[in-house]
N, C-alpha and C. Protein backbone atom coordinates (compact mmCIF):
# COMPACT_ATOMS: atom_id res chain seq x y z
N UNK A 1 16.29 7.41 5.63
CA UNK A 1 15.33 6.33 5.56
C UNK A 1 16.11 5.02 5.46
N UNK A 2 15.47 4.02 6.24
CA UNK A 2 16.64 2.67 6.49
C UNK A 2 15.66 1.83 5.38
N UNK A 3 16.21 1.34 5.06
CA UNK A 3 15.40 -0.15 3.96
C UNK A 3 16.26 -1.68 4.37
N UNK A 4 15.30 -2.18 4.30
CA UNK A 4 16.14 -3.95 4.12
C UNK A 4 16.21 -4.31 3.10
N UNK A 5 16.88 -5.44 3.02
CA UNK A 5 17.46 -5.71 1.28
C UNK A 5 16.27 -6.06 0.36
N UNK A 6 14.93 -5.55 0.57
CA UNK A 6 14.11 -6.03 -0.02
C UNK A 6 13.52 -4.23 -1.30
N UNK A 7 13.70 -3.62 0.05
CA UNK A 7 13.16 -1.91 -0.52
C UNK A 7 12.38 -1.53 0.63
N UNK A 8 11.85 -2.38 1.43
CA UNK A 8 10.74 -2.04 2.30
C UNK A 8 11.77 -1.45 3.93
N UNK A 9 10.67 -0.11 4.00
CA UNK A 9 11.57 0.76 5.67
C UNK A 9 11.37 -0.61 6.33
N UNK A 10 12.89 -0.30 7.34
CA UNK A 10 12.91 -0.97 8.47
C UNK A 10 11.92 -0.34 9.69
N UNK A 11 11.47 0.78 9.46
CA UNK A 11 10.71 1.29 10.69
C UNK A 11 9.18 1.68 9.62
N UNK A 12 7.69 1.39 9.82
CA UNK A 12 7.25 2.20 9.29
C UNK A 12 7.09 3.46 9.84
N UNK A 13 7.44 3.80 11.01
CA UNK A 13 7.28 5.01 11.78
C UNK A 13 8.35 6.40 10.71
N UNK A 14 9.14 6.21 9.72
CA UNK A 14 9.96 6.81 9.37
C UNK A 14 9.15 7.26 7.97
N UNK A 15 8.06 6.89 7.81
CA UNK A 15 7.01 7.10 6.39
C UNK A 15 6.92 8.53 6.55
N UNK A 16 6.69 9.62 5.68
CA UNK A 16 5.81 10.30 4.67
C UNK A 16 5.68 10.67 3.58
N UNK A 17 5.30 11.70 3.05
CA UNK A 17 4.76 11.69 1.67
C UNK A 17 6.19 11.69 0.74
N UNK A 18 6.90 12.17 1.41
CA UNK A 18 8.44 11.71 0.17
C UNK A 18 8.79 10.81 -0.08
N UNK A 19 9.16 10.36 1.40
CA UNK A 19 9.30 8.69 1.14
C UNK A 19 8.15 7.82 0.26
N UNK A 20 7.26 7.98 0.26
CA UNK A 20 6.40 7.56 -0.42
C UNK A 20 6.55 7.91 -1.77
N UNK A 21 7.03 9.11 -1.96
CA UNK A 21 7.32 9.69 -3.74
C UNK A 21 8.44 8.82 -4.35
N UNK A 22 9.80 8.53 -3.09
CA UNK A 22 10.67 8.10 -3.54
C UNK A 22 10.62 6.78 -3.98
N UNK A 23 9.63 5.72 -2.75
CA UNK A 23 9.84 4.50 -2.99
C UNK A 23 8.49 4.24 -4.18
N UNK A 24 7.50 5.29 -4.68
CA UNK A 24 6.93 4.84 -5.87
C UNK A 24 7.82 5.26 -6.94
N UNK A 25 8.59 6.49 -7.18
CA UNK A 25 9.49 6.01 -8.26
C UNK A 25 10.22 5.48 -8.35
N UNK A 26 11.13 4.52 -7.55
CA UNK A 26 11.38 3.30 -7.83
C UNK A 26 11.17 1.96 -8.03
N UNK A 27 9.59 2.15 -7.87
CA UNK A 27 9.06 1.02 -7.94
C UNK A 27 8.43 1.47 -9.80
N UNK A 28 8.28 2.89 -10.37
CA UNK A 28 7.90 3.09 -11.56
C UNK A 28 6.27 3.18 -11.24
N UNK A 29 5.94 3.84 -10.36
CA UNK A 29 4.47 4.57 -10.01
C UNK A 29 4.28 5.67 -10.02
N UNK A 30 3.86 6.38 -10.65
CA UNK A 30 2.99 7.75 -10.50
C UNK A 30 2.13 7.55 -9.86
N UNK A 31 2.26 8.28 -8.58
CA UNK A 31 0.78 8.43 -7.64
C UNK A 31 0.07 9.33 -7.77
N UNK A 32 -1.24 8.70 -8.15
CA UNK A 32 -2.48 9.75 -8.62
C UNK A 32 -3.50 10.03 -7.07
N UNK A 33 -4.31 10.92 -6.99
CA UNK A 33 -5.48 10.72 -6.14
C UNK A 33 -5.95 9.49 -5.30
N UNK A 34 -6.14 8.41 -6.35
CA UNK A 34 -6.41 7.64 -5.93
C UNK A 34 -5.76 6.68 -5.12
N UNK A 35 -3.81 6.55 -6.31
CA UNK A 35 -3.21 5.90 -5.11
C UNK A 35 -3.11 6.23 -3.55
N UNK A 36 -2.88 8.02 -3.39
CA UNK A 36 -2.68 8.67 -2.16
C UNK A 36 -4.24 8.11 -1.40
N UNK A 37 -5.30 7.82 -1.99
CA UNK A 37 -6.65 6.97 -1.08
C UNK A 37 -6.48 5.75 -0.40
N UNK A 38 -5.57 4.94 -1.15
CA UNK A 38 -5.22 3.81 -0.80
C UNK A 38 -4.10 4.15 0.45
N UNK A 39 -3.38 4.36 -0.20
CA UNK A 39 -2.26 4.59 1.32
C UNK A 39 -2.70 5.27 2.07
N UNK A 40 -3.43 6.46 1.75
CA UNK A 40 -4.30 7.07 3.58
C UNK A 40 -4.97 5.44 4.39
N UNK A 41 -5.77 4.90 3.44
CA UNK A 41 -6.37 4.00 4.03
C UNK A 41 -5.26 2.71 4.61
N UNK A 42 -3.73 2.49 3.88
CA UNK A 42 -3.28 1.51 4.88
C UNK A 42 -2.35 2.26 5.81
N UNK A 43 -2.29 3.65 5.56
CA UNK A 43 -1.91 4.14 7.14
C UNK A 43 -2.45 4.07 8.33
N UNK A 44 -3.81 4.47 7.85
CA UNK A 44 -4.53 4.72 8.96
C UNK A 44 -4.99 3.12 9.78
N UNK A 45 -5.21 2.41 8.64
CA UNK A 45 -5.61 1.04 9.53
C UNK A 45 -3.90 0.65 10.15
N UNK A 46 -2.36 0.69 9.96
CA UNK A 46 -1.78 0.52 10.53
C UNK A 46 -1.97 1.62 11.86
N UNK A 47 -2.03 2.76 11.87
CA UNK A 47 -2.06 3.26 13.11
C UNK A 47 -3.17 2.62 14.10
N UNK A 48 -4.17 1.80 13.24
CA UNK A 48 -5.62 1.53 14.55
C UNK A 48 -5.20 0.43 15.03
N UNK A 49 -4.68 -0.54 13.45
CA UNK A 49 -4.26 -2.29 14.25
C UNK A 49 -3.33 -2.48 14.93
N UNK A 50 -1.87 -1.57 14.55
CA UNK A 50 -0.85 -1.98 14.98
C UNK A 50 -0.10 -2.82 13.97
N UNK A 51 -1.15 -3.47 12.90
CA UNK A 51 -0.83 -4.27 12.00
C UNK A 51 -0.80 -3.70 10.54
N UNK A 52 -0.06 -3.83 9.25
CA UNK A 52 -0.47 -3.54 7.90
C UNK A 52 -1.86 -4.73 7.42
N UNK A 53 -2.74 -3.57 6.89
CA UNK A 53 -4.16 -4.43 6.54
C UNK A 53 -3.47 -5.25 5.31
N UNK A 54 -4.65 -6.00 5.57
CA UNK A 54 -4.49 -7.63 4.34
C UNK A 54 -4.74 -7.05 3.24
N UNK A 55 -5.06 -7.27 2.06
CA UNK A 55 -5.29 -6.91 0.81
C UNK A 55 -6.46 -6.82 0.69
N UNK A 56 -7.43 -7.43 1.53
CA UNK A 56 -8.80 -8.16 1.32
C UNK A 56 -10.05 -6.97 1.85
N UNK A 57 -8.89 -6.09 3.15
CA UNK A 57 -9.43 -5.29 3.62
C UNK A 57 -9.16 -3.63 2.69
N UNK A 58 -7.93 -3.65 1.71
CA UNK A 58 -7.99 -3.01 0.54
C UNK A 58 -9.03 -2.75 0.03
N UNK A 59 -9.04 -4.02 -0.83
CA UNK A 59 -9.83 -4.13 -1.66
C UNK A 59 -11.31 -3.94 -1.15
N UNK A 60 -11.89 -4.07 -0.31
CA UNK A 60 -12.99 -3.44 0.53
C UNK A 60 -13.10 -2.07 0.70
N UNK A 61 -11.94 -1.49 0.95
CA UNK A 61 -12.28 0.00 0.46
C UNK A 61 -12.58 0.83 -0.68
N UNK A 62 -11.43 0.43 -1.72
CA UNK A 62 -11.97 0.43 -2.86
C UNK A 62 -13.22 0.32 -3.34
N UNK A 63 -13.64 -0.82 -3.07
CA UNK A 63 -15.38 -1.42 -3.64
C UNK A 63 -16.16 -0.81 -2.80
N UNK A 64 -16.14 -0.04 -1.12
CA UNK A 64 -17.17 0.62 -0.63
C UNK A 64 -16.70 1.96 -0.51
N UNK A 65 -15.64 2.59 -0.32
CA UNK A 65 -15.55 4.38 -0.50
C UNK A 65 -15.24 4.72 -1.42
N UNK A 66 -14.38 3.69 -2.70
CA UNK A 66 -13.94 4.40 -3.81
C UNK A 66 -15.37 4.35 -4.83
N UNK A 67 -15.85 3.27 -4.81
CA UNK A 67 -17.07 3.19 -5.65
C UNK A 67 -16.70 2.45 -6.41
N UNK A 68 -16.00 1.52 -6.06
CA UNK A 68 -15.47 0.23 -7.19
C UNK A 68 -16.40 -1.36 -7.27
N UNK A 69 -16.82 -1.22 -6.22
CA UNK A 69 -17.75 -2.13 -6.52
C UNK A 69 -17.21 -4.10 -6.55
N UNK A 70 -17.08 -4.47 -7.53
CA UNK A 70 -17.09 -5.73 -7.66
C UNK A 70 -15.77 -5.83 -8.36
N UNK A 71 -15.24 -4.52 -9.01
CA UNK A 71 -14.23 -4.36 -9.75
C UNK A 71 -13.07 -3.85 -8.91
N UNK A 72 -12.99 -3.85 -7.61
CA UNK A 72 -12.16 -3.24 -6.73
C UNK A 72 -11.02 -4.06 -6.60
N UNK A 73 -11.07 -5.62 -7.20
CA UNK A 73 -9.63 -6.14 -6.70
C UNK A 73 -8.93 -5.78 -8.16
N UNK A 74 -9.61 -5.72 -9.33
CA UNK A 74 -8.73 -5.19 -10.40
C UNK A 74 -8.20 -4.28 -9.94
N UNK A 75 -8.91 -2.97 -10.06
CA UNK A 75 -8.58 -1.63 -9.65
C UNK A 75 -7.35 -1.70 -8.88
N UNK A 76 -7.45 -2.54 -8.00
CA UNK A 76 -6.25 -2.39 -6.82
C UNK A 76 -4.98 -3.11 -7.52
N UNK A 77 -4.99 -3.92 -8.31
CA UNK A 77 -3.79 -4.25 -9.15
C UNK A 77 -3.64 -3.58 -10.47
N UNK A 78 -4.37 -2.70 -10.89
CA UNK A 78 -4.43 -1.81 -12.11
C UNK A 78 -3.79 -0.45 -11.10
N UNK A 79 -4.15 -0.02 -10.22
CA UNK A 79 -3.31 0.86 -9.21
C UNK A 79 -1.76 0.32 -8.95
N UNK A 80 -1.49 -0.64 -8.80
CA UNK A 80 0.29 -1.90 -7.54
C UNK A 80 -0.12 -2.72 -8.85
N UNK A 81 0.17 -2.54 -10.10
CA UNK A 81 0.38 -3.90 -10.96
C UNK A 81 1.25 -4.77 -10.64
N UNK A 82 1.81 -4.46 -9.88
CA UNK A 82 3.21 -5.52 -9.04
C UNK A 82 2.79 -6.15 -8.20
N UNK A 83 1.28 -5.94 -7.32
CA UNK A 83 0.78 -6.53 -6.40
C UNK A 83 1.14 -5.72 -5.55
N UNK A 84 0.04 -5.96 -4.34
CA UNK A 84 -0.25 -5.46 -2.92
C UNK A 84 0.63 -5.43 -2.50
N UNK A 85 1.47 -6.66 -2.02
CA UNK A 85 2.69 -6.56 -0.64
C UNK A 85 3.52 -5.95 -1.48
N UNK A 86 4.26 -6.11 -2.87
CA UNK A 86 5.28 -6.07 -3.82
C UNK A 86 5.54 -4.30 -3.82
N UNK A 87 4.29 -3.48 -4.20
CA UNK A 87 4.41 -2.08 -4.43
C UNK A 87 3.55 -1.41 -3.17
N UNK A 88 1.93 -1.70 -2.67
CA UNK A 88 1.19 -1.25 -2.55
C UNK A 88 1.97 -0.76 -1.01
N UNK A 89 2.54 -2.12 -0.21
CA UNK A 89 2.80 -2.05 1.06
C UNK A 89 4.14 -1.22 1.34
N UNK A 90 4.91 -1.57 0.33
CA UNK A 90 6.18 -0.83 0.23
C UNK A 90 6.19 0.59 0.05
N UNK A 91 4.97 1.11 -1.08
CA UNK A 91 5.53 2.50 -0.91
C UNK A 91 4.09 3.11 0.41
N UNK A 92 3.31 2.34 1.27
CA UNK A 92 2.96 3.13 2.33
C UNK A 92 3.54 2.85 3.08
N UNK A 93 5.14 2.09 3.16
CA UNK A 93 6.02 2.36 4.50
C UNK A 93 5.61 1.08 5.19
N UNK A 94 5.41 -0.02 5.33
CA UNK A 94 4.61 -1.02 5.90
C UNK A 94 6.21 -2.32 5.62
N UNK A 95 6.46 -2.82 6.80
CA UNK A 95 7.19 -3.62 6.63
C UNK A 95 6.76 -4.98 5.58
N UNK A 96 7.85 -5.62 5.35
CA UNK A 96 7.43 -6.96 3.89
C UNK A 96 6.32 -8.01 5.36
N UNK A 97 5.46 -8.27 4.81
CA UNK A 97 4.59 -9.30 5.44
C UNK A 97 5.54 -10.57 5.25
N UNK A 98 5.11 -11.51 6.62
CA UNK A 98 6.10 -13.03 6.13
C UNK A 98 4.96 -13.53 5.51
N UNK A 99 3.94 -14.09 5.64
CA UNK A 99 3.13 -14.65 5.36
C UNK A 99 1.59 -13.51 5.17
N UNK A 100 0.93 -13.29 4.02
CA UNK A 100 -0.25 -12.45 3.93
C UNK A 100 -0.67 -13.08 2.42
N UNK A 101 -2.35 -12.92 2.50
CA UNK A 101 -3.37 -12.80 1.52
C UNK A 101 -2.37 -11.90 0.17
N UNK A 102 -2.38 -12.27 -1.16
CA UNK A 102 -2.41 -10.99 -1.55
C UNK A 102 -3.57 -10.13 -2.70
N UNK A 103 -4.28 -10.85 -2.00
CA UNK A 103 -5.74 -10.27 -2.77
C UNK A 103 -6.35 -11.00 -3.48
């Protein structure tokens, strides 16, 4: 697995579930259920856009499939207390955004 000097793969094409184990314990995450919901959901929108989703579109999942409601942008930083781009994007394999929302 290649990283740039940040932590984040140089390819996200090189992602799965290890890499994902590895780069949440170094980031100090235990991934529960829920985190693995979140990263299905920014895999899959990277495979549709081509792009890593914004935070905004996160947090929209959360509040409509997780059942979070109004409380979904907590949730999503009570999940990446480090923040979206910082943990959330890094351990689903998603290159560092130059410029993005972060929720």
């Amino acid at each position: 697995m290649n990283l740039d000097n940040e932590g984040y793969l140089t390819d996200p094409a090189d992602w799965n579930e290890a890499v994902a184990q590895a780069l949440a314990r170094h980031e100090g995450v235990e991934l529960t259920e829920e985190h693995w919901a979140v990263i299905g959901f920014m895999r899959h929108y990277y495979e549709a856009h081509a792009v890593p989703a914004d935070a905004r579109f996160a947090i929209r999942f959360l509040a409509d499939e997780r059942g979070h409601g109004a409380n979904a942008r907590k949730r999503l930083f009570e999940l990446f207390p480090y923040g979206y781009v910082k943990q959330a994007c890094k351990i689903a394999g998603m290159r560092r955004p130059r410029i993005w929302s972060t929720g």
